[in-house]
PDB file of N, CA and C in Angstrom:
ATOM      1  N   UNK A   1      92.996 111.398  90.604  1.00  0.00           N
ATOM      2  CA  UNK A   1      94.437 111.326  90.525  1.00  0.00           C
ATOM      3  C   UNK A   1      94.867 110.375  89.407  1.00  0.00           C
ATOM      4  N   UNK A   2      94.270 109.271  89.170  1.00  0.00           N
ATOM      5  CA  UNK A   2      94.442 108.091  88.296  1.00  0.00           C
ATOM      6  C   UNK A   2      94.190 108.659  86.751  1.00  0.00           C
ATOM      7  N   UNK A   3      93.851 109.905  86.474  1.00  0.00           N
ATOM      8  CA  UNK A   3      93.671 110.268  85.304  1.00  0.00           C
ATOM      9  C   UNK A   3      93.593 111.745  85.343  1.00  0.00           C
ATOM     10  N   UNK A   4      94.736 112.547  86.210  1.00  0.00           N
ATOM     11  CA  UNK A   4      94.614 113.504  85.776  1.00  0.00           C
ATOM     12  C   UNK A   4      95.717 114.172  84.450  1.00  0.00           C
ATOM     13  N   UNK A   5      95.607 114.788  83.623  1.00  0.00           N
ATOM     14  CA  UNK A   5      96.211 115.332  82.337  1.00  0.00           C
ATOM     15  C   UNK A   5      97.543 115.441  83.204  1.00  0.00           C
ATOM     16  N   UNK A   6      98.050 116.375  83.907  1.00  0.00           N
ATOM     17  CA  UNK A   6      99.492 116.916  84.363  1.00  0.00           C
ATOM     18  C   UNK A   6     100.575 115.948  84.619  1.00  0.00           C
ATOM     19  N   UNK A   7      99.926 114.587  85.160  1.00  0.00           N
ATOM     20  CA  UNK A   7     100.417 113.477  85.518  1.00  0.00           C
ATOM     21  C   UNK A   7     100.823 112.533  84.482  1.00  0.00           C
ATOM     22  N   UNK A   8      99.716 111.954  83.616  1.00  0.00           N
ATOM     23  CA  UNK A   8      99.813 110.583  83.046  1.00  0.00           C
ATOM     24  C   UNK A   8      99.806 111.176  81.282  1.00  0.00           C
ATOM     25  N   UNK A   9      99.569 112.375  81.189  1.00  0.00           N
ATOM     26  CA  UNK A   9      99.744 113.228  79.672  1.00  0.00           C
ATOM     27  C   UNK A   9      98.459 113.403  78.983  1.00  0.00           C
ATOM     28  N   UNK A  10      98.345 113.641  78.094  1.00  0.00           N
ATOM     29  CA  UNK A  10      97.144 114.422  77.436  1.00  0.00           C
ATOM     30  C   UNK A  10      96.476 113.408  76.884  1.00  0.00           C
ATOM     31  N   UNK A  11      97.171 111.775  76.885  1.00  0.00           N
ATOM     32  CA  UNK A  11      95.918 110.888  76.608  1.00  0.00           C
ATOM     33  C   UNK A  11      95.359 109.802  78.041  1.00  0.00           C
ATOM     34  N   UNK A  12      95.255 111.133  79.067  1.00  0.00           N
ATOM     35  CA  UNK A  12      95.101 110.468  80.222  1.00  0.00           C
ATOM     36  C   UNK A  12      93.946 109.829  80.349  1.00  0.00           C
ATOM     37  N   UNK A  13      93.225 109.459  79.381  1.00  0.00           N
ATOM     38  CA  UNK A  13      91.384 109.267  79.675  1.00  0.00           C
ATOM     39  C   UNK A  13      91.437 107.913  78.613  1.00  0.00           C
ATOM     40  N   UNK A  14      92.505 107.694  78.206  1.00  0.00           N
ATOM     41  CA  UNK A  14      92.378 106.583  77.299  1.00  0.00           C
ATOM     42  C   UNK A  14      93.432 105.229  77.684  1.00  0.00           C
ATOM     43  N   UNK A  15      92.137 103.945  77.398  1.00  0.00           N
ATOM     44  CA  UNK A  15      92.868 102.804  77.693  1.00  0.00           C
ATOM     45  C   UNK A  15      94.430 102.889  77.061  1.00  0.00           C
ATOM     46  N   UNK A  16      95.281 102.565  77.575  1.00  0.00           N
ATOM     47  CA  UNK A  16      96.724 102.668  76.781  1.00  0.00           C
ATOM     48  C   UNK A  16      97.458 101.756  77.656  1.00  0.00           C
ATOM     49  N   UNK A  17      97.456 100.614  77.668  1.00  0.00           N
ATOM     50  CA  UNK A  17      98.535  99.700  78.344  1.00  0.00           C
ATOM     51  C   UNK A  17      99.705  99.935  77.681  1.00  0.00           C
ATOM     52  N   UNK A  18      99.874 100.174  76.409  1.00  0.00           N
ATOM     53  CA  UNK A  18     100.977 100.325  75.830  1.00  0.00           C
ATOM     54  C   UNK A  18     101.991 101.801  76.312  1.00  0.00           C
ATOM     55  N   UNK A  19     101.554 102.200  77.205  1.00  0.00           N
ATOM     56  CA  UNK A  19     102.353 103.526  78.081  1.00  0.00           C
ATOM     57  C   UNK A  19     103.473 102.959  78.919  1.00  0.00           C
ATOM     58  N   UNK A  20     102.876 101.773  79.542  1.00  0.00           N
ATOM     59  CA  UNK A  20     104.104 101.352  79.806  1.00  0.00           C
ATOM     60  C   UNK A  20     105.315 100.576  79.653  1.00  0.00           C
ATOM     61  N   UNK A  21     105.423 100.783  78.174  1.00  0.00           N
ATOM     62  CA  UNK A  21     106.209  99.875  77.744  1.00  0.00           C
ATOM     63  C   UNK A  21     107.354 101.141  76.708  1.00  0.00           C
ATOM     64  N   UNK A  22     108.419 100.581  76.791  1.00  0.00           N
ATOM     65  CA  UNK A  22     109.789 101.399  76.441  1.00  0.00           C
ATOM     66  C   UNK A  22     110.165 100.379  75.580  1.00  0.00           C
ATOM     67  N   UNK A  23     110.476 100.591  74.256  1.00  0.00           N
ATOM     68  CA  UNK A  23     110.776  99.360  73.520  1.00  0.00           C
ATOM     69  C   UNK A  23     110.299  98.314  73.259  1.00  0.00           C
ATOM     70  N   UNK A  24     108.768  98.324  73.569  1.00  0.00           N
ATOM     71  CA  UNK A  24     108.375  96.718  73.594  1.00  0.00           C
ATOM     72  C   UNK A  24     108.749  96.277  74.562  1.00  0.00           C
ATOM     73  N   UNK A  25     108.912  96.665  75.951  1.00  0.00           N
ATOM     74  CA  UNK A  25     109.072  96.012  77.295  1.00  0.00           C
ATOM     75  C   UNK A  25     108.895  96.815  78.242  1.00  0.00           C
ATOM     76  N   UNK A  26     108.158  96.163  79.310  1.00  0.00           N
ATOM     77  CA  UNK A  26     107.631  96.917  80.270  1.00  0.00           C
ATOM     78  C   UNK A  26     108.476  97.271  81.002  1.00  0.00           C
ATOM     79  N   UNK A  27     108.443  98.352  81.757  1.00  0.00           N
ATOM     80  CA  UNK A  27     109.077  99.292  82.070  1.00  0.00           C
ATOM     81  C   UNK A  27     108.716 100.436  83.128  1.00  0.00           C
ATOM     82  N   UNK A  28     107.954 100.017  83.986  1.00  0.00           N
ATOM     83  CA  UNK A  28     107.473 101.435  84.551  1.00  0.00           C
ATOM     84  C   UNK A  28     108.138 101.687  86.002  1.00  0.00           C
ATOM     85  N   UNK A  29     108.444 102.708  86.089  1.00  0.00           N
ATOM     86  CA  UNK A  29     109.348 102.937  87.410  1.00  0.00           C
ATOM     87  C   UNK A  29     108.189 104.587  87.784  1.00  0.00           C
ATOM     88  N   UNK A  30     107.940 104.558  88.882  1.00  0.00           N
ATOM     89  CA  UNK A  30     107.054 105.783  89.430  1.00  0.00           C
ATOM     90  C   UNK A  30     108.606 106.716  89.698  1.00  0.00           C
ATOM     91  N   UNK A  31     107.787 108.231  89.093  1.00  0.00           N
ATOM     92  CA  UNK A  31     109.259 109.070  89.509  1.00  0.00           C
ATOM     93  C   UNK A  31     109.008 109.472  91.253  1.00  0.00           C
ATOM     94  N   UNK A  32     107.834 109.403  91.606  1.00  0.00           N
ATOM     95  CA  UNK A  32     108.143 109.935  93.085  1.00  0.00           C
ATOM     96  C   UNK A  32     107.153 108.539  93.928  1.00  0.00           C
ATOM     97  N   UNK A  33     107.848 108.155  94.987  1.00  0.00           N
ATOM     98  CA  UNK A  33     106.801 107.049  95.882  1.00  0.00           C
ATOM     99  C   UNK A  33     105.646 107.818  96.255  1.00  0.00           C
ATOM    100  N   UNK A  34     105.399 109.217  96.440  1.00  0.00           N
ATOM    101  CA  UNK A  34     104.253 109.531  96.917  1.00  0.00           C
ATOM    102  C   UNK A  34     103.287 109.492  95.695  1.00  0.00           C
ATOM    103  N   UNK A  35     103.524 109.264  94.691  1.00  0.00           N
ATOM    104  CA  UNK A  35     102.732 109.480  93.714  1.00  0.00           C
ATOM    105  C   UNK A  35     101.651 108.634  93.271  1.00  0.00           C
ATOM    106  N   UNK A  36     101.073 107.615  93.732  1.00  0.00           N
ATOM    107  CA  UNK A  36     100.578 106.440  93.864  1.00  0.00           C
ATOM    108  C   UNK A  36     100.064 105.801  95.395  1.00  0.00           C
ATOM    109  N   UNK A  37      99.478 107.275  96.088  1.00  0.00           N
ATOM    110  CA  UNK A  37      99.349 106.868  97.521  1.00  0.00           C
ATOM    111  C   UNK A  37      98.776 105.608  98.448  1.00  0.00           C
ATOM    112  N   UNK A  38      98.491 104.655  97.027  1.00  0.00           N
ATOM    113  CA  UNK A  38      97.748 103.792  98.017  1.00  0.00           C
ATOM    114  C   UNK A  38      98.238 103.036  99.746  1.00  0.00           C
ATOM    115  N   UNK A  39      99.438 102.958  99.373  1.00  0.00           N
ATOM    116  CA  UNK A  39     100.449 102.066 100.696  1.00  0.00           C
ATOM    117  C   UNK A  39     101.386 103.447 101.823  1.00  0.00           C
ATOM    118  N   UNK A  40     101.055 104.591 100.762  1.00  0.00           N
ATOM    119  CA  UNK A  40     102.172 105.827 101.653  1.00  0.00           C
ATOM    120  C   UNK A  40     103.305 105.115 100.868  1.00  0.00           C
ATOM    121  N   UNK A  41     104.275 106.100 101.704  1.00  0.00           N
ATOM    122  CA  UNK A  41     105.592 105.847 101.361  1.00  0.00           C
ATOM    123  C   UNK A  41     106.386 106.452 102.592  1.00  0.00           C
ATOM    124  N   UNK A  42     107.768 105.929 102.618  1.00  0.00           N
ATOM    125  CA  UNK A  42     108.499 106.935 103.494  1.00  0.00           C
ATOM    126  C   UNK A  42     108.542 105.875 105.018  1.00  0.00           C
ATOM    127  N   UNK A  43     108.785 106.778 105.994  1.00  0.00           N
ATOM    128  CA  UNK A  43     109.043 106.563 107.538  1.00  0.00           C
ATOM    129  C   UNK A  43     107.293 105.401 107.419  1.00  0.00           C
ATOM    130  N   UNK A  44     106.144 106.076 107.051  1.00  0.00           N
ATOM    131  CA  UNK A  44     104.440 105.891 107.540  1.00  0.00           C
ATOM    132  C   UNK A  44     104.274 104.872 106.074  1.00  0.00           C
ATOM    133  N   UNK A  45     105.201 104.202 105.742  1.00  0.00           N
ATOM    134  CA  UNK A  45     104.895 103.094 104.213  1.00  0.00           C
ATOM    135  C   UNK A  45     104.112 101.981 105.172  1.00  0.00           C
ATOM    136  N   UNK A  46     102.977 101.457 104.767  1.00  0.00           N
ATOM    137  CA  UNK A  46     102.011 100.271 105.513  1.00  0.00           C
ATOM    138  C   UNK A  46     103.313  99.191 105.267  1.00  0.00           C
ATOM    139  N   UNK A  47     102.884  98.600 106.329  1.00  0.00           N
ATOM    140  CA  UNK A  47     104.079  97.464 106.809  1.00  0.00           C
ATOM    141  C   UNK A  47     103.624  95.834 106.334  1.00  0.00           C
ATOM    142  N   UNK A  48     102.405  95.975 105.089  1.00  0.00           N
ATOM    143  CA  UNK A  48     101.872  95.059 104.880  1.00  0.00           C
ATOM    144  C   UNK A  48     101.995  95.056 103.223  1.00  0.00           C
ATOM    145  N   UNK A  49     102.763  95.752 102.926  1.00  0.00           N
ATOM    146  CA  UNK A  49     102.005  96.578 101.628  1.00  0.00           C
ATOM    147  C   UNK A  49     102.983  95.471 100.633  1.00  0.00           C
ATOM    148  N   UNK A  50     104.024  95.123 101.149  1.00  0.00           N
ATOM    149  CA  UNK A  50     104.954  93.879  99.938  1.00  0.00           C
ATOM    150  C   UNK A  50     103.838  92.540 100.016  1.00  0.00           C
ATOM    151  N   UNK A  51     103.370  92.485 101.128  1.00  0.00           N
ATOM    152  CA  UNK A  51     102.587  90.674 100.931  1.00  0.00           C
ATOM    153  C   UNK A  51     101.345  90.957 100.447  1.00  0.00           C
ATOM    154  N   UNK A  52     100.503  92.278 100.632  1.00  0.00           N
ATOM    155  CA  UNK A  52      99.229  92.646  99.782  1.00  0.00           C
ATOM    156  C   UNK A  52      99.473  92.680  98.418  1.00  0.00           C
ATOM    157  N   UNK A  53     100.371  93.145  97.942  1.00  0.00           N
ATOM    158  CA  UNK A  53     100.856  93.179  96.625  1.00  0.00           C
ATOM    159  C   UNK A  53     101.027  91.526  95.838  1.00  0.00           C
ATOM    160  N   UNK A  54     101.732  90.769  96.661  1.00  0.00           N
ATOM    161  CA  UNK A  54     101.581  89.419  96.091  1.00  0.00           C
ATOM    162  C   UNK A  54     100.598  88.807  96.339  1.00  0.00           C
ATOM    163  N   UNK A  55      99.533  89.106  97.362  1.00  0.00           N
ATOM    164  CA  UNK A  55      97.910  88.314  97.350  1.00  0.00           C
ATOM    165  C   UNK A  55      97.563  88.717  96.280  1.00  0.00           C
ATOM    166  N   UNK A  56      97.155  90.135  96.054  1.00  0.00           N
ATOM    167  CA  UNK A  56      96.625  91.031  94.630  1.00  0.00           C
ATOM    168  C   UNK A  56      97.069  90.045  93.334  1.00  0.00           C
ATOM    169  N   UNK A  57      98.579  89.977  92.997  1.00  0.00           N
ATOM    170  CA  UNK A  57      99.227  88.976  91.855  1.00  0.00           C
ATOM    171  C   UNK A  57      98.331  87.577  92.468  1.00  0.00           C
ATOM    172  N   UNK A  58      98.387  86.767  93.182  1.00  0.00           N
ATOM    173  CA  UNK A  58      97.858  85.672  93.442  1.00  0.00           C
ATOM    174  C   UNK A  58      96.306  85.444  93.217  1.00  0.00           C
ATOM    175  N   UNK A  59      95.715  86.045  93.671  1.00  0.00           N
ATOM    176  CA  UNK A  59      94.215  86.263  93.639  1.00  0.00           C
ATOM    177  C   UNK A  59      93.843  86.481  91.882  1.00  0.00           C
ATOM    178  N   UNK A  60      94.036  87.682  91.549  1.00  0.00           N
ATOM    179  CA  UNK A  60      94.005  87.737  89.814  1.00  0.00           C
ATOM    180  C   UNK A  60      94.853  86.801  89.048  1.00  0.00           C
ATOM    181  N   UNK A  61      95.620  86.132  89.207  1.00  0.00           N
ATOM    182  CA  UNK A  61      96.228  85.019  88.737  1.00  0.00           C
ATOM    183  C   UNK A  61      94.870  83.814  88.981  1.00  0.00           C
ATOM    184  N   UNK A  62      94.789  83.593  90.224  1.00  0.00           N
ATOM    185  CA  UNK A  62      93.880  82.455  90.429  1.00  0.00           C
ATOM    186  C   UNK A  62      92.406  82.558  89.464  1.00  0.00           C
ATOM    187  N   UNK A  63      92.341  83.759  89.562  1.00  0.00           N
ATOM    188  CA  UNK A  63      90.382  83.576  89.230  1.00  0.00           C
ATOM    189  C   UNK A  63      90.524  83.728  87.295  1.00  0.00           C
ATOM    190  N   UNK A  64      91.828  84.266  87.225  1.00  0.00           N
ATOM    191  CA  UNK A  64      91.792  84.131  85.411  1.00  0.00           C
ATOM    192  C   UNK A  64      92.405  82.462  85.061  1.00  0.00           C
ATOM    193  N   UNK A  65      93.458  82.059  85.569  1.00  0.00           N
ATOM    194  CA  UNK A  65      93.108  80.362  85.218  1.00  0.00           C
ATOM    195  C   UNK A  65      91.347  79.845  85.426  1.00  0.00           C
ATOM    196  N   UNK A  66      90.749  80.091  86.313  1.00  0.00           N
ATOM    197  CA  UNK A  66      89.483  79.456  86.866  1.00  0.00           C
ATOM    198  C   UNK A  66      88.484  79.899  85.796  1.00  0.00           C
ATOM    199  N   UNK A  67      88.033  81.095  85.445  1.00  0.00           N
ATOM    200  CA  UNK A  67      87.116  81.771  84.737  1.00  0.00           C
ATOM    201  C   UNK A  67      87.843  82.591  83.718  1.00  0.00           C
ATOM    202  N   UNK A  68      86.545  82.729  82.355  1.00  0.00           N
ATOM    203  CA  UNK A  68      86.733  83.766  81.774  1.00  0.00           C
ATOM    204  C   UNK A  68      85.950  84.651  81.522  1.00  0.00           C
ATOM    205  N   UNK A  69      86.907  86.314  81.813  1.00  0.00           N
ATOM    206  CA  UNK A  69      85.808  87.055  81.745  1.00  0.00           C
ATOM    207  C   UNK A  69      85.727  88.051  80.959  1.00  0.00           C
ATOM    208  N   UNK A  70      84.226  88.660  80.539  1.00  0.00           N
ATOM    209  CA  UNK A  70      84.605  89.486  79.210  1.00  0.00           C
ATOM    210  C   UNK A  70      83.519  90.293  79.646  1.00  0.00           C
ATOM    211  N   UNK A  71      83.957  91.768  79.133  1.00  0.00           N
ATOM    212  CA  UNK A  71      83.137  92.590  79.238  1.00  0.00           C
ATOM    213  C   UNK A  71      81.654  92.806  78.395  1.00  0.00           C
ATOM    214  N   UNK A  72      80.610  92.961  79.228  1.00  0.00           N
ATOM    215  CA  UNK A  72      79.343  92.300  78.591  1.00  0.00           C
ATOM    216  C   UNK A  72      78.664  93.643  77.308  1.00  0.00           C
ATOM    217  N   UNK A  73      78.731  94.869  77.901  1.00  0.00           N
ATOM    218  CA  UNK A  73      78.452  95.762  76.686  1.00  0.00           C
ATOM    219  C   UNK A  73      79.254  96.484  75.890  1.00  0.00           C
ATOM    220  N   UNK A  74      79.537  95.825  74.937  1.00  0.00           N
ATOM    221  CA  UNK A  74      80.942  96.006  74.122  1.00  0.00           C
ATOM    222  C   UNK A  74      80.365  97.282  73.322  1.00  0.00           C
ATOM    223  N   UNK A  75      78.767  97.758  73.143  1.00  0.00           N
ATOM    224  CA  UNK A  75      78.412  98.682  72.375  1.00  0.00           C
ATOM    225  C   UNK A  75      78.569 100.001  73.196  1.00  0.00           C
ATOM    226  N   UNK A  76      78.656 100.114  74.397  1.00  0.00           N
ATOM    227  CA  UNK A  76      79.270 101.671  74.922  1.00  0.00           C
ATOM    228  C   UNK A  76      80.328 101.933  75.645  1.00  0.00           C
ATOM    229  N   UNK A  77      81.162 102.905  75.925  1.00  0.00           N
ATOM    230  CA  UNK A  77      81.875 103.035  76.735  1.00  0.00           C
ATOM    231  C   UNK A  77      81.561 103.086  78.297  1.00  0.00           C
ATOM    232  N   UNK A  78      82.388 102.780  79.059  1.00  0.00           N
ATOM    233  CA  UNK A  78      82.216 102.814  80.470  1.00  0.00           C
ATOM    234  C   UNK A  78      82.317 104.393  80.553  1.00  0.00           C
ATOM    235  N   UNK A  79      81.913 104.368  81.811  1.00  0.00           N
ATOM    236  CA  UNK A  79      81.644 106.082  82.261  1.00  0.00           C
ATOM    237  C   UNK A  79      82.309 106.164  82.973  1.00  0.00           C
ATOM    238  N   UNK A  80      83.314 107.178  83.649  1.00  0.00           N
ATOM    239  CA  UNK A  80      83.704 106.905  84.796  1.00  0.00           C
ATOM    240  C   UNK A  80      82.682 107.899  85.895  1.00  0.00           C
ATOM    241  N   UNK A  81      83.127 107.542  87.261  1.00  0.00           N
ATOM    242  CA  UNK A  81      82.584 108.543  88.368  1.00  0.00           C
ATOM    243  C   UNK A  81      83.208 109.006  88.686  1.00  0.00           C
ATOM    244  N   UNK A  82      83.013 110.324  89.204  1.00  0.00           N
ATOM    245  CA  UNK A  82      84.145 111.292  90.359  1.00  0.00           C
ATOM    246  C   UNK A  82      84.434 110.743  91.188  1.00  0.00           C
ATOM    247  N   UNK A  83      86.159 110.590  92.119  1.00  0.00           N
ATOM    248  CA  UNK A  83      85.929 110.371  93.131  1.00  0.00           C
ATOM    249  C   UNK A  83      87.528 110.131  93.429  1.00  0.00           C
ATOM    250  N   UNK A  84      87.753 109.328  94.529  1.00  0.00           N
ATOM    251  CA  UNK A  84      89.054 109.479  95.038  1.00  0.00           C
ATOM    252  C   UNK A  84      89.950 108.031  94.197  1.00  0.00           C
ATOM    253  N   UNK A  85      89.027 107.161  94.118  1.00  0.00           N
ATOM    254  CA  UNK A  85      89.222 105.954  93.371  1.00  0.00           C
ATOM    255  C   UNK A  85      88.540 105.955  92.233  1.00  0.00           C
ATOM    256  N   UNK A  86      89.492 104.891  91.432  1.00  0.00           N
ATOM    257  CA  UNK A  86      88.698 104.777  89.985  1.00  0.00           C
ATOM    258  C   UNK A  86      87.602 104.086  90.038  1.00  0.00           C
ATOM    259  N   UNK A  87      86.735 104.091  89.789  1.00  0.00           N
ATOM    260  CA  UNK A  87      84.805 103.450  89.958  1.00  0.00           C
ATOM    261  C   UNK A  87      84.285 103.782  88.541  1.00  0.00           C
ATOM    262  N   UNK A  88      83.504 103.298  88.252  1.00  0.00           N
ATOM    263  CA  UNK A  88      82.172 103.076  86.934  1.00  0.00           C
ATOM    264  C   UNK A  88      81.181 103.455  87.344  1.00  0.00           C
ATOM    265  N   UNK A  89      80.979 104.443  86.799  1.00  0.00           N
ATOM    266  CA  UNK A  89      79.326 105.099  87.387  1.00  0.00           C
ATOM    267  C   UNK A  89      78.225 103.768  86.697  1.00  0.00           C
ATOM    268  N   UNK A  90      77.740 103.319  87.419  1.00  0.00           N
ATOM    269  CA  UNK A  90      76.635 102.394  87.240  1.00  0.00           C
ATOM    270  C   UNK A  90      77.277 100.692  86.910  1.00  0.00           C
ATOM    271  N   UNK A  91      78.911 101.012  87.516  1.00  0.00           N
ATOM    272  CA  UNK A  91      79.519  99.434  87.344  1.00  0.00           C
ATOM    273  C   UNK A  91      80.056  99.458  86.387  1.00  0.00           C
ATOM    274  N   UNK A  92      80.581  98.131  86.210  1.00  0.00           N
ATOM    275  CA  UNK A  92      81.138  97.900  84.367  1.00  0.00           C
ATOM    276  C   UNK A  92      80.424  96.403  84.354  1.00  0.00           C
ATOM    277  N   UNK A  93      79.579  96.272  83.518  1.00  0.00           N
ATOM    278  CA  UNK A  93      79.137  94.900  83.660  1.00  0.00           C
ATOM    279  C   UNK A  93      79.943  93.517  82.869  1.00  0.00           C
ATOM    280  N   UNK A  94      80.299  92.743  83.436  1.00  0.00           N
ATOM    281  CA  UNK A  94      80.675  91.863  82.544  1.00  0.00           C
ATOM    282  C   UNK A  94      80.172  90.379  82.680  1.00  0.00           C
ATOM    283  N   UNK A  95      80.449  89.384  81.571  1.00  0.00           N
ATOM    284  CA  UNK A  95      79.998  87.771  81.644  1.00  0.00           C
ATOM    285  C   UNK A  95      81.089  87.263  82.174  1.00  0.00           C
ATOM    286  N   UNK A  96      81.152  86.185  82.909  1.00  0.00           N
ATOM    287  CA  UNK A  96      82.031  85.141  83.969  1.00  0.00           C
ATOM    288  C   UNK A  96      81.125  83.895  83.407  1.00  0.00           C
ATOM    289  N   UNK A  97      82.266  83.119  83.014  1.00  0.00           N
ATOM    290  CA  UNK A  97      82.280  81.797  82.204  1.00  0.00           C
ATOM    291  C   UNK A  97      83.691  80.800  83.018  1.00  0.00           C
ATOM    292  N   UNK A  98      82.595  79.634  83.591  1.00  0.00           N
ATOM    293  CA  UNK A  98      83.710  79.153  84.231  1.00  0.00           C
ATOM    294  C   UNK A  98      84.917  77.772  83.111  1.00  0.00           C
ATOM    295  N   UNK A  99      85.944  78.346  82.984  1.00  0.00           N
ATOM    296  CA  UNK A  99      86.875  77.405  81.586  1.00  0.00           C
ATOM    297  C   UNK A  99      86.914  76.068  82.338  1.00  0.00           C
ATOM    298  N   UNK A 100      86.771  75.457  81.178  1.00  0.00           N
ATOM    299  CA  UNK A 100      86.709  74.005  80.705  1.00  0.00           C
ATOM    300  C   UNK A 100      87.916  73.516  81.454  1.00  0.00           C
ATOM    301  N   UNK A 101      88.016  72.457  82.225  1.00  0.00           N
ATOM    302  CA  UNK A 101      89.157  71.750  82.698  1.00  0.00           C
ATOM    303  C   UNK A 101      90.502  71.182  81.739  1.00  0.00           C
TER     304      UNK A 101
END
């Protein structure tokens, strides 16, 4: 779902952070809530899904002040795997360097 063509457009297979941005500012509004099923939506929306969302911001906030991390084989592309979630067939390996105080 996270990369199919009909959805995200014909450069659905390519890193592009810059998709979501309208003018040089981010911008992304989903056109339908079901479209992004992780939490549901509707009457059956998880009743947890606003404070998971700010652990998620909190947690990746915390461990990028703490460490830095970089992806370790810069000579190939990641692969992806089939599946319902986005995954790395064989991982994505990277180095974790803990920053200087």
């Amino acid at each position: 779902m996270g990369r199919m063509e009909q959805v995200w457009g014909s450069d659905c297979l390519q890193f592009n952070p810059e998709r979501w941005l309208k003018n040089g500012r981010y911008s992304y509004t989903p056109q339908d809530l079901y479209k992004l099923p992780v939490f549901q939506a509707g009457k059956r929306v998880c009743l947890g899904k606003e404070i998971s969302v700010v652990e998620m911001k909190c947690v990746v906030l915390a461990v990028i002040r703490r460490f830095k991390i970089q992806v370790a084989g810069l000579n190939q592309a990641p692969r992806f795997a089939p599946g319902l979630t986005a995954a790395f067939r064989g991982g994505l390996p990277v180095l974790v360097q803990e920053r200087e105080p």
